[in-house]
C-alpha atoms as a PDB file:
ATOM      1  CA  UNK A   1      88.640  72.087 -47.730  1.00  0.00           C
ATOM      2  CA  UNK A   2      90.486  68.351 -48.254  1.00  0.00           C
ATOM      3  CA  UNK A   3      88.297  66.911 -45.732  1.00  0.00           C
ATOM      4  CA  UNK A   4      89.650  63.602 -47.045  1.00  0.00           C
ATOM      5  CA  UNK A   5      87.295  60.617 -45.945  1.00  0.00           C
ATOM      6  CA  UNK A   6      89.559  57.421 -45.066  1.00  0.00           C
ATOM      7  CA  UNK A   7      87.426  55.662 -42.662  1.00  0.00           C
ATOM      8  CA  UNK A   8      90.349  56.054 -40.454  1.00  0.00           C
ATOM      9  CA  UNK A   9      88.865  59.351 -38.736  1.00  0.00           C
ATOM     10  CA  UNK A  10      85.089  58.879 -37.547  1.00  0.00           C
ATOM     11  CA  UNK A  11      82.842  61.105 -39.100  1.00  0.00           C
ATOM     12  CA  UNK A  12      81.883  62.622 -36.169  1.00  0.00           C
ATOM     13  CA  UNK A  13      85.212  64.716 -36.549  1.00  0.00           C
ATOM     14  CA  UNK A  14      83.936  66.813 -40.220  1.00  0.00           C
ATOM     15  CA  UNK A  15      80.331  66.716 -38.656  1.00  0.00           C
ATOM     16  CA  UNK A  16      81.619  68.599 -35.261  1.00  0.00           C
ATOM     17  CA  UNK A  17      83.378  71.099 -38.163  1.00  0.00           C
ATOM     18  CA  UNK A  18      79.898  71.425 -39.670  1.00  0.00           C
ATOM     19  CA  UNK A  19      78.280  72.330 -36.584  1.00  0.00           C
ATOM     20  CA  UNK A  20      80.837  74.971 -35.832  1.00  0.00           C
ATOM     21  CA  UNK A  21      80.648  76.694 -38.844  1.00  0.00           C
ATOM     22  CA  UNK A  22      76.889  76.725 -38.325  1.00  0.00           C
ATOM     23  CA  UNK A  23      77.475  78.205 -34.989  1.00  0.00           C
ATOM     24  CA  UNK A  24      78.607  81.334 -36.897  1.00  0.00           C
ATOM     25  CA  UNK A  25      75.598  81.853 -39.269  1.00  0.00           C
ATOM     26  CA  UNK A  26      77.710  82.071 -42.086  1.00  0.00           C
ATOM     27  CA  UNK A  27      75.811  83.459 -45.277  1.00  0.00           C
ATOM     28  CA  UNK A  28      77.930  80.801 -47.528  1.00  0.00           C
ATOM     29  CA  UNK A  29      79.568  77.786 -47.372  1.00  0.00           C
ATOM     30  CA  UNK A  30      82.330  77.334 -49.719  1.00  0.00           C
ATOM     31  CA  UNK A  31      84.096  73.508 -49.464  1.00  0.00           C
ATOM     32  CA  UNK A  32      87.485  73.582 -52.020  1.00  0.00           C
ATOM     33  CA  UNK A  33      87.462  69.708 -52.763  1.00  0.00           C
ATOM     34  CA  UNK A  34      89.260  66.464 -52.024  1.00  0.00           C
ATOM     35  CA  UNK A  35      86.324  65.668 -50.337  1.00  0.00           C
ATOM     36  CA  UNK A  36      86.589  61.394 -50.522  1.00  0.00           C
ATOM     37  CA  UNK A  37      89.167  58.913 -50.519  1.00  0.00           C
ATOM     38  CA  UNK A  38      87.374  55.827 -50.255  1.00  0.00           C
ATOM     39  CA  UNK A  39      83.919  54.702 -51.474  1.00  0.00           C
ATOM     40  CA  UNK A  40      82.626  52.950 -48.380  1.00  0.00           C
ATOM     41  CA  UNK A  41      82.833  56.792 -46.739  1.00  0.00           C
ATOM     42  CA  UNK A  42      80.202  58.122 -49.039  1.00  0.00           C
ATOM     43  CA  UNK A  43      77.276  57.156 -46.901  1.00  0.00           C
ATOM     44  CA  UNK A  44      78.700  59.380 -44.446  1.00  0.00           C
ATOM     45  CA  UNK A  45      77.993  62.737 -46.990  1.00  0.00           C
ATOM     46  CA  UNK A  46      74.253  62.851 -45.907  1.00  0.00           C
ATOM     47  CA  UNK A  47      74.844  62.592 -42.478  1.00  0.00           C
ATOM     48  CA  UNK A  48      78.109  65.378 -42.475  1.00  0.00           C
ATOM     49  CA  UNK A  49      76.596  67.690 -44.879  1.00  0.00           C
ATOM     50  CA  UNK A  50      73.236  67.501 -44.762  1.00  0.00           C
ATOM     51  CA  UNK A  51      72.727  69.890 -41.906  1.00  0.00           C
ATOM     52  CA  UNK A  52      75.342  72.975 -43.274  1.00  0.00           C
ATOM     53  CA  UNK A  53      72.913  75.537 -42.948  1.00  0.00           C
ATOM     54  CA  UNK A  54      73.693  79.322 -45.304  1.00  0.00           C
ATOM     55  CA  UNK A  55      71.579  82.340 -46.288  1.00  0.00           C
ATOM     56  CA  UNK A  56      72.421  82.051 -49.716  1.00  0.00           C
ATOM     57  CA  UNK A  57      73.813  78.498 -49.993  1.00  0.00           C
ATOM     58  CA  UNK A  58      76.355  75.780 -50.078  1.00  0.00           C
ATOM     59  CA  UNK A  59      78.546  75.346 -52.778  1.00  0.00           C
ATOM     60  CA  UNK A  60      81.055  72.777 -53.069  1.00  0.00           C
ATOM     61  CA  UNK A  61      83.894  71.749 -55.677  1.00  0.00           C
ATOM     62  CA  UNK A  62      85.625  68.281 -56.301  1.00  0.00           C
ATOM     63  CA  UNK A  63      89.983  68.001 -55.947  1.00  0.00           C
ATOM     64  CA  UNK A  64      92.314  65.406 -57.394  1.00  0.00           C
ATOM     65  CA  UNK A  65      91.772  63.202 -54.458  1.00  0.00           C
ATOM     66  CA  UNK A  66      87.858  62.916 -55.280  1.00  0.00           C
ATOM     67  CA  UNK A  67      89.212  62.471 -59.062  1.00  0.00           C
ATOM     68  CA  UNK A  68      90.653  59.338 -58.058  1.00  0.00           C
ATOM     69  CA  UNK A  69      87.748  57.486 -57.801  1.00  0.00           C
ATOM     70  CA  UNK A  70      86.699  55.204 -59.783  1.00  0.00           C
ATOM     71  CA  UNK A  71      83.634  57.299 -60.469  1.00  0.00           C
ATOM     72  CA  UNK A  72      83.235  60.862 -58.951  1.00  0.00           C
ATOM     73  CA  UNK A  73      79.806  61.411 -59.903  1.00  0.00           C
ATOM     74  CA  UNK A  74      78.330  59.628 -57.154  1.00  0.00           C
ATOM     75  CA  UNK A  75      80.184  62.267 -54.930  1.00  0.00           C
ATOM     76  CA  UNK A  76      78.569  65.110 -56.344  1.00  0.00           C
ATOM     77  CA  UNK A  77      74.868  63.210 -56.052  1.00  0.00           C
ATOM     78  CA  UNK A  78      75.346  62.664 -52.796  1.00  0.00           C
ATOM     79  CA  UNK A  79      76.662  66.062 -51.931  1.00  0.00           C
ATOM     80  CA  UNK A  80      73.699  67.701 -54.158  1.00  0.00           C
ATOM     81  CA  UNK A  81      71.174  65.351 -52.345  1.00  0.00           C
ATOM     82  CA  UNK A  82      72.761  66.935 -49.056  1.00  0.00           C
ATOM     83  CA  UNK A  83      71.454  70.564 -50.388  1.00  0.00           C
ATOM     84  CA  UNK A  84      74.963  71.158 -51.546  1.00  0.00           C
ATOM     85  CA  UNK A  85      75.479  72.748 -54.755  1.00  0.00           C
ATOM     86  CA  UNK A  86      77.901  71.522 -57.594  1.00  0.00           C
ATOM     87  CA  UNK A  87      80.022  74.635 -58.705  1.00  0.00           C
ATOM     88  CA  UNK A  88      82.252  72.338 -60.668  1.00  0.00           C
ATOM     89  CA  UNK A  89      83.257  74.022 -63.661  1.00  0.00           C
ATOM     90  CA  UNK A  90      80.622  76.332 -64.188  1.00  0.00           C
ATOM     91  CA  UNK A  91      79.605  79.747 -63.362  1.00  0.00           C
ATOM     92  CA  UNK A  92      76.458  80.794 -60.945  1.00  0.00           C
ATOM     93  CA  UNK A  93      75.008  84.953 -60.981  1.00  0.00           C
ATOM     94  CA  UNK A  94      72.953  85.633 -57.829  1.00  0.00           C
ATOM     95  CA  UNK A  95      72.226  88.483 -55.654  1.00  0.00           C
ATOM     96  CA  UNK A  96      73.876  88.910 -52.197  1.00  0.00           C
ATOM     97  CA  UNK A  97      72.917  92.092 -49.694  1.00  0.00           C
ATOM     98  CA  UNK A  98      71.973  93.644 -53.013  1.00  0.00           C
ATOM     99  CA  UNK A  99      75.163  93.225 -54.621  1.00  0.00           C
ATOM    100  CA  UNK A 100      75.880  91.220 -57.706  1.00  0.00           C
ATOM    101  CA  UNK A 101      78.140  88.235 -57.577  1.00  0.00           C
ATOM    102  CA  UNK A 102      79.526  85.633 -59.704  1.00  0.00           C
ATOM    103  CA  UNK A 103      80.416  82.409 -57.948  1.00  0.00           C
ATOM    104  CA  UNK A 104      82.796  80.211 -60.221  1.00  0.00           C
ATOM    105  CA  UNK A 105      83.990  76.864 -59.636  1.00  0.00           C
ATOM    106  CA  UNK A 106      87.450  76.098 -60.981  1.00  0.00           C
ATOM    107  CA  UNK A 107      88.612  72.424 -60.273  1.00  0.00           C
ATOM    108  CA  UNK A 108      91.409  72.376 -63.403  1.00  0.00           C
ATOM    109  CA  UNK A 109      93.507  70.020 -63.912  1.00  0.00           C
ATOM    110  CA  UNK A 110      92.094  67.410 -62.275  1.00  0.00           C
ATOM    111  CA  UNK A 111      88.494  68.061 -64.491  1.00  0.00           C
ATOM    112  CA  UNK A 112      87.143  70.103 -67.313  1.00  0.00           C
ATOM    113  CA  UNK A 113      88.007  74.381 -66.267  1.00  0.00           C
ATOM    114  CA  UNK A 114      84.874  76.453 -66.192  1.00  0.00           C
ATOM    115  CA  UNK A 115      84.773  78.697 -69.384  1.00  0.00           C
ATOM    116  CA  UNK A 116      86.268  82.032 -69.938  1.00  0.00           C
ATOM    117  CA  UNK A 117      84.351  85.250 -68.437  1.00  0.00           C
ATOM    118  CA  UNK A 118      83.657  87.667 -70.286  1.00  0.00           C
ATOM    119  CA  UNK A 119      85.402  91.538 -69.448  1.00  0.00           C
ATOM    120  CA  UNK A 120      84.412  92.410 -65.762  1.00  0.00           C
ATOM    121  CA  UNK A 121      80.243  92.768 -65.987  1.00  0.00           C
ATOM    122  CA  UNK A 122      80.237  94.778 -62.536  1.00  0.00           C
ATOM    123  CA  UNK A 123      79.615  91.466 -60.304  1.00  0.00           C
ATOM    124  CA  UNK A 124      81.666  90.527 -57.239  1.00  0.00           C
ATOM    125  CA  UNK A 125      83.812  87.560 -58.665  1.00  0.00           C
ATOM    126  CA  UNK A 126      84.074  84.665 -55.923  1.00  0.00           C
ATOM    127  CA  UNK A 127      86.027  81.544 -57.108  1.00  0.00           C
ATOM    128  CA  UNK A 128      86.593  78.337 -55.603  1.00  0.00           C
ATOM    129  CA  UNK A 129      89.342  76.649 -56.838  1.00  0.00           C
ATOM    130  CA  UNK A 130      90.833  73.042 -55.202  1.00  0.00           C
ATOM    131  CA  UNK A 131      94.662  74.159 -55.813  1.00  0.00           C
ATOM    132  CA  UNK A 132      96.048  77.881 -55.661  1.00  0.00           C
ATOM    133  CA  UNK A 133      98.080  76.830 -58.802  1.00  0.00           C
ATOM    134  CA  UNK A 134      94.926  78.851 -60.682  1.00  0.00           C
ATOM    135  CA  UNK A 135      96.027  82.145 -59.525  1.00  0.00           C
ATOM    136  CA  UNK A 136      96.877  82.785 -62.888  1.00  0.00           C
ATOM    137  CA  UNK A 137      93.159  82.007 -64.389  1.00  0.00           C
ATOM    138  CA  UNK A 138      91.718  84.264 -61.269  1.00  0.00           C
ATOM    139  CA  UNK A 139      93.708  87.123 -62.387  1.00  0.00           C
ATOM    140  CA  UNK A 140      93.104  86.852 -66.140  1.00  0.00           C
ATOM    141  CA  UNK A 141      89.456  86.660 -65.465  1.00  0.00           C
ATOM    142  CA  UNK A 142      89.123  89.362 -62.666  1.00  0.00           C
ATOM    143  CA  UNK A 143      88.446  87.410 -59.517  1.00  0.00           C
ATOM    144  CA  UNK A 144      88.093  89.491 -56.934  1.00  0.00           C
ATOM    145  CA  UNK A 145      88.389  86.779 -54.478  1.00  0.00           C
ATOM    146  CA  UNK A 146      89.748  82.879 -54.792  1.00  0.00           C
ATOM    147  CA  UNK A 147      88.976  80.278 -52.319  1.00  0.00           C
ATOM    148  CA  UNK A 148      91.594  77.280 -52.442  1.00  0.00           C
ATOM    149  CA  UNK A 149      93.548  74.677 -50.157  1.00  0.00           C
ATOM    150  CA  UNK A 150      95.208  71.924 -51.495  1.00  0.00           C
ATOM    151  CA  UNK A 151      98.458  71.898 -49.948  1.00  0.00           C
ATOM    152  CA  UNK A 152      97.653  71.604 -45.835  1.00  0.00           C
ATOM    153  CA  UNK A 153      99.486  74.258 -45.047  1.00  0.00           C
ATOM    154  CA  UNK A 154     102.594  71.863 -45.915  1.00  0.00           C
ATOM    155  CA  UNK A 155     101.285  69.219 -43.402  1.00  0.00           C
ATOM    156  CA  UNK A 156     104.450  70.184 -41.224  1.00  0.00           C
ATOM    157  CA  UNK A 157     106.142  73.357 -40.647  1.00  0.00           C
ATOM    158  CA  UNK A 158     109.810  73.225 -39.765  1.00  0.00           C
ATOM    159  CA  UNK A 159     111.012  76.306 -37.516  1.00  0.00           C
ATOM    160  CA  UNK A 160     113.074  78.702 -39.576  1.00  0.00           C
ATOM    161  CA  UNK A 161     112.379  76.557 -42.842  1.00  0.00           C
ATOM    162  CA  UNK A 162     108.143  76.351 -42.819  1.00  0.00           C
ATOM    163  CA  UNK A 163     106.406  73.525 -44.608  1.00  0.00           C
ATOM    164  CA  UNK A 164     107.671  70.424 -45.461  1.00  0.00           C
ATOM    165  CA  UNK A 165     105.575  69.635 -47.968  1.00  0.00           C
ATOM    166  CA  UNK A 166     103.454  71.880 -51.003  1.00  0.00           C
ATOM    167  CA  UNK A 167     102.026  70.313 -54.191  1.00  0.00           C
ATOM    168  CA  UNK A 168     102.046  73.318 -55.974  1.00  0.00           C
ATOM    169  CA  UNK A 169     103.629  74.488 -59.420  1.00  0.00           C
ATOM    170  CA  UNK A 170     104.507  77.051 -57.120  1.00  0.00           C
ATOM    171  CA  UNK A 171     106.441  75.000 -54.298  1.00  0.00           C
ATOM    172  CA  UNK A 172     105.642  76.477 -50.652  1.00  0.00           C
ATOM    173  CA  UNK A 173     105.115  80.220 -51.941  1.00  0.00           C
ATOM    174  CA  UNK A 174     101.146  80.208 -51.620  1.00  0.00           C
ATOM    175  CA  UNK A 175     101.117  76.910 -48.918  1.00  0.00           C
ATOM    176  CA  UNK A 176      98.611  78.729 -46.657  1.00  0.00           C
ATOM    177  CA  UNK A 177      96.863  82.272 -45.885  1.00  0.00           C
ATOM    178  CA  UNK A 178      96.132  85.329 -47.504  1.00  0.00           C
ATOM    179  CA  UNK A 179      97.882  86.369 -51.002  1.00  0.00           C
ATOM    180  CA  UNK A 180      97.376  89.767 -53.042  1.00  0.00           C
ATOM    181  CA  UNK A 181      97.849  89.254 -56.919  1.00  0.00           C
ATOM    182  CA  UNK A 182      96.186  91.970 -58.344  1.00  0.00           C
ATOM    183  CA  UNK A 183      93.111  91.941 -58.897  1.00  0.00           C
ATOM    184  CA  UNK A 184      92.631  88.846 -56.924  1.00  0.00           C
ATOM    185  CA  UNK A 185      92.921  88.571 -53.116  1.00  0.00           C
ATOM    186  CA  UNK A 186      93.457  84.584 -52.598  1.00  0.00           C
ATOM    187  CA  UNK A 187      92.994  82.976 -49.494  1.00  0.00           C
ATOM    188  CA  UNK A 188      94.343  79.138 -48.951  1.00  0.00           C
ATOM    189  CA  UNK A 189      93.093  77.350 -46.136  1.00  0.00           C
ATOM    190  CA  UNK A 190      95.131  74.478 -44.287  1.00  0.00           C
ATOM    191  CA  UNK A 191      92.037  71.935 -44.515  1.00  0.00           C
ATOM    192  CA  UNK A 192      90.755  69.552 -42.164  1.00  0.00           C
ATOM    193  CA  UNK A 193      92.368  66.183 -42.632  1.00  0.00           C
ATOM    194  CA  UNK A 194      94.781  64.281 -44.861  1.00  0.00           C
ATOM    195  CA  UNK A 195      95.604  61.095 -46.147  1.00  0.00           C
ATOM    196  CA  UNK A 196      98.692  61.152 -43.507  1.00  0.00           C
ATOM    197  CA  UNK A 197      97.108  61.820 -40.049  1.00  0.00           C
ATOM    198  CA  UNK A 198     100.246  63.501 -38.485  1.00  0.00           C
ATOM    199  CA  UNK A 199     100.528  67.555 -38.147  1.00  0.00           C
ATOM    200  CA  UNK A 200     103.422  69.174 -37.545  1.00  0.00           C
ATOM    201  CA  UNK A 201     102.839  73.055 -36.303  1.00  0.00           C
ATOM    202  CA  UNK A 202     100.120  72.859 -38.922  1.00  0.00           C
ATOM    203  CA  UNK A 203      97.004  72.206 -37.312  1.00  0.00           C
ATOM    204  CA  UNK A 204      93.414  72.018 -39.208  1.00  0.00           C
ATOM    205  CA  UNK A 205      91.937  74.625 -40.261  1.00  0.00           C
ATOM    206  CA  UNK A 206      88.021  75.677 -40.336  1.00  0.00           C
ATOM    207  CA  UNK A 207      88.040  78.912 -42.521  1.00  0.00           C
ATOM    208  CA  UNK A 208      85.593  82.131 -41.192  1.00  0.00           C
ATOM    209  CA  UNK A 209      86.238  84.737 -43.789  1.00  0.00           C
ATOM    210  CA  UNK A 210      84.175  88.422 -43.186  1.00  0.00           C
ATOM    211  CA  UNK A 211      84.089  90.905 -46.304  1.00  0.00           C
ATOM    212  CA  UNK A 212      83.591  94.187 -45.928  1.00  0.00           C
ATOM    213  CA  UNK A 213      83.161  97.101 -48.415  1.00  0.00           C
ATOM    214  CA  UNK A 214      86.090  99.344 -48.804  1.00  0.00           C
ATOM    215  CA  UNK A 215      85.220 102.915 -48.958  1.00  0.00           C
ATOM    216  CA  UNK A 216      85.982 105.087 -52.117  1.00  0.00           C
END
């Protein structure tokens, strides 16, 4: 998530994320949003993305930084001519190790939310969502499991007081890691980059998450 293209970090940074996360042979790629901050970086989509290899995919969502350009849609063409696919506000059924998801992409406020699902049809509900503020929607529409970032982790973490900084309805409560709302497990990733380059105890954050089926 917020990989945030400036120009002011080379490329070469995201790509080097890329080819980590290939390193694992992940079966999905999920990317949360906030993708671009400045047209003259989308050249640079073809060349990052373009070799994010998945089993079953690559899915990506646009965030409020992406929103304020002065036209998105060339962000998601040049992140679907990458191989990436545009979960933005719509819902995708597919098959994974013989189980039945439902992958959802959830980028509210900052464009249209994806429609109401129906009562739970049996799938394994995966959303990705830019901001964790949509906690609510997850648990109102039985997500099982929300992907969102957002907030960096706060950008800076104060000892004793944690981060400095959370744009979330919610303040610092859900700034970064794991959260249990039932039914919705919620994890918020850190990110990789920001408009302001400085860290404080909050470094980046490349997200490997492993599910595994709980016995009955």
């Amino acid at each position: 998530s917020d990989i945030h293209l400036t120009g002011d970090v080379a490329p070469e940074f995201t790509r080097h994320a890329v080819d980590i996360a290939n390193n694992w042979r992940p079966e999905m790629f999920a990317l949360t949003g906030d993708i671009i901050d400045h047209p003259s970086c989308l050249d640079w989509l073809s060349g990052i993305f373009g070799q994010a290899r998945a089993s079953d995919g690559c899915y990506f969502i646009l965030g409020n930084h992406d929103a304020r350009m002065e036209d998105a849609k060339p962000i998601r063409r040049a992140m679907i001519d990458a191989n990436w696919i545009d979960l933005g506000g719509k819902h995708l059924s597919k098959q994974m190790r013989g189980q039945s998801v439902t992958l959802i992409g959830n980028e509210a406020p900052w464009f249209p939310a994806p429609a109401e699902l129906a009562s739970s049809d049996g799938s394994f509900r995966v959303m990705l969502s830019h901001s964790p503020d949509q906690i609510t929607w997850a648990q109102q529409n039985q997500i099982q499991l929300m992907l969102a970032g957002h907030t960096h982790g706060g950008q800076g973490r104060l000892p004793m007081l944690g981060p400095v900084l959370s744009p979330s309805v919610y303040g610092s409560r859900y700034a970064s890691g794991q959260f249990f709302r039932q039914p919705t497990t919620m994890h918020v990733t850190r990110g990789l980059s920001g408009t302001r380059l400085m860290r404080i105890n909050c470094p980046p954050e490349l997200s490997l998450l492993t599910l595994r089926a709980m016995n009955s």
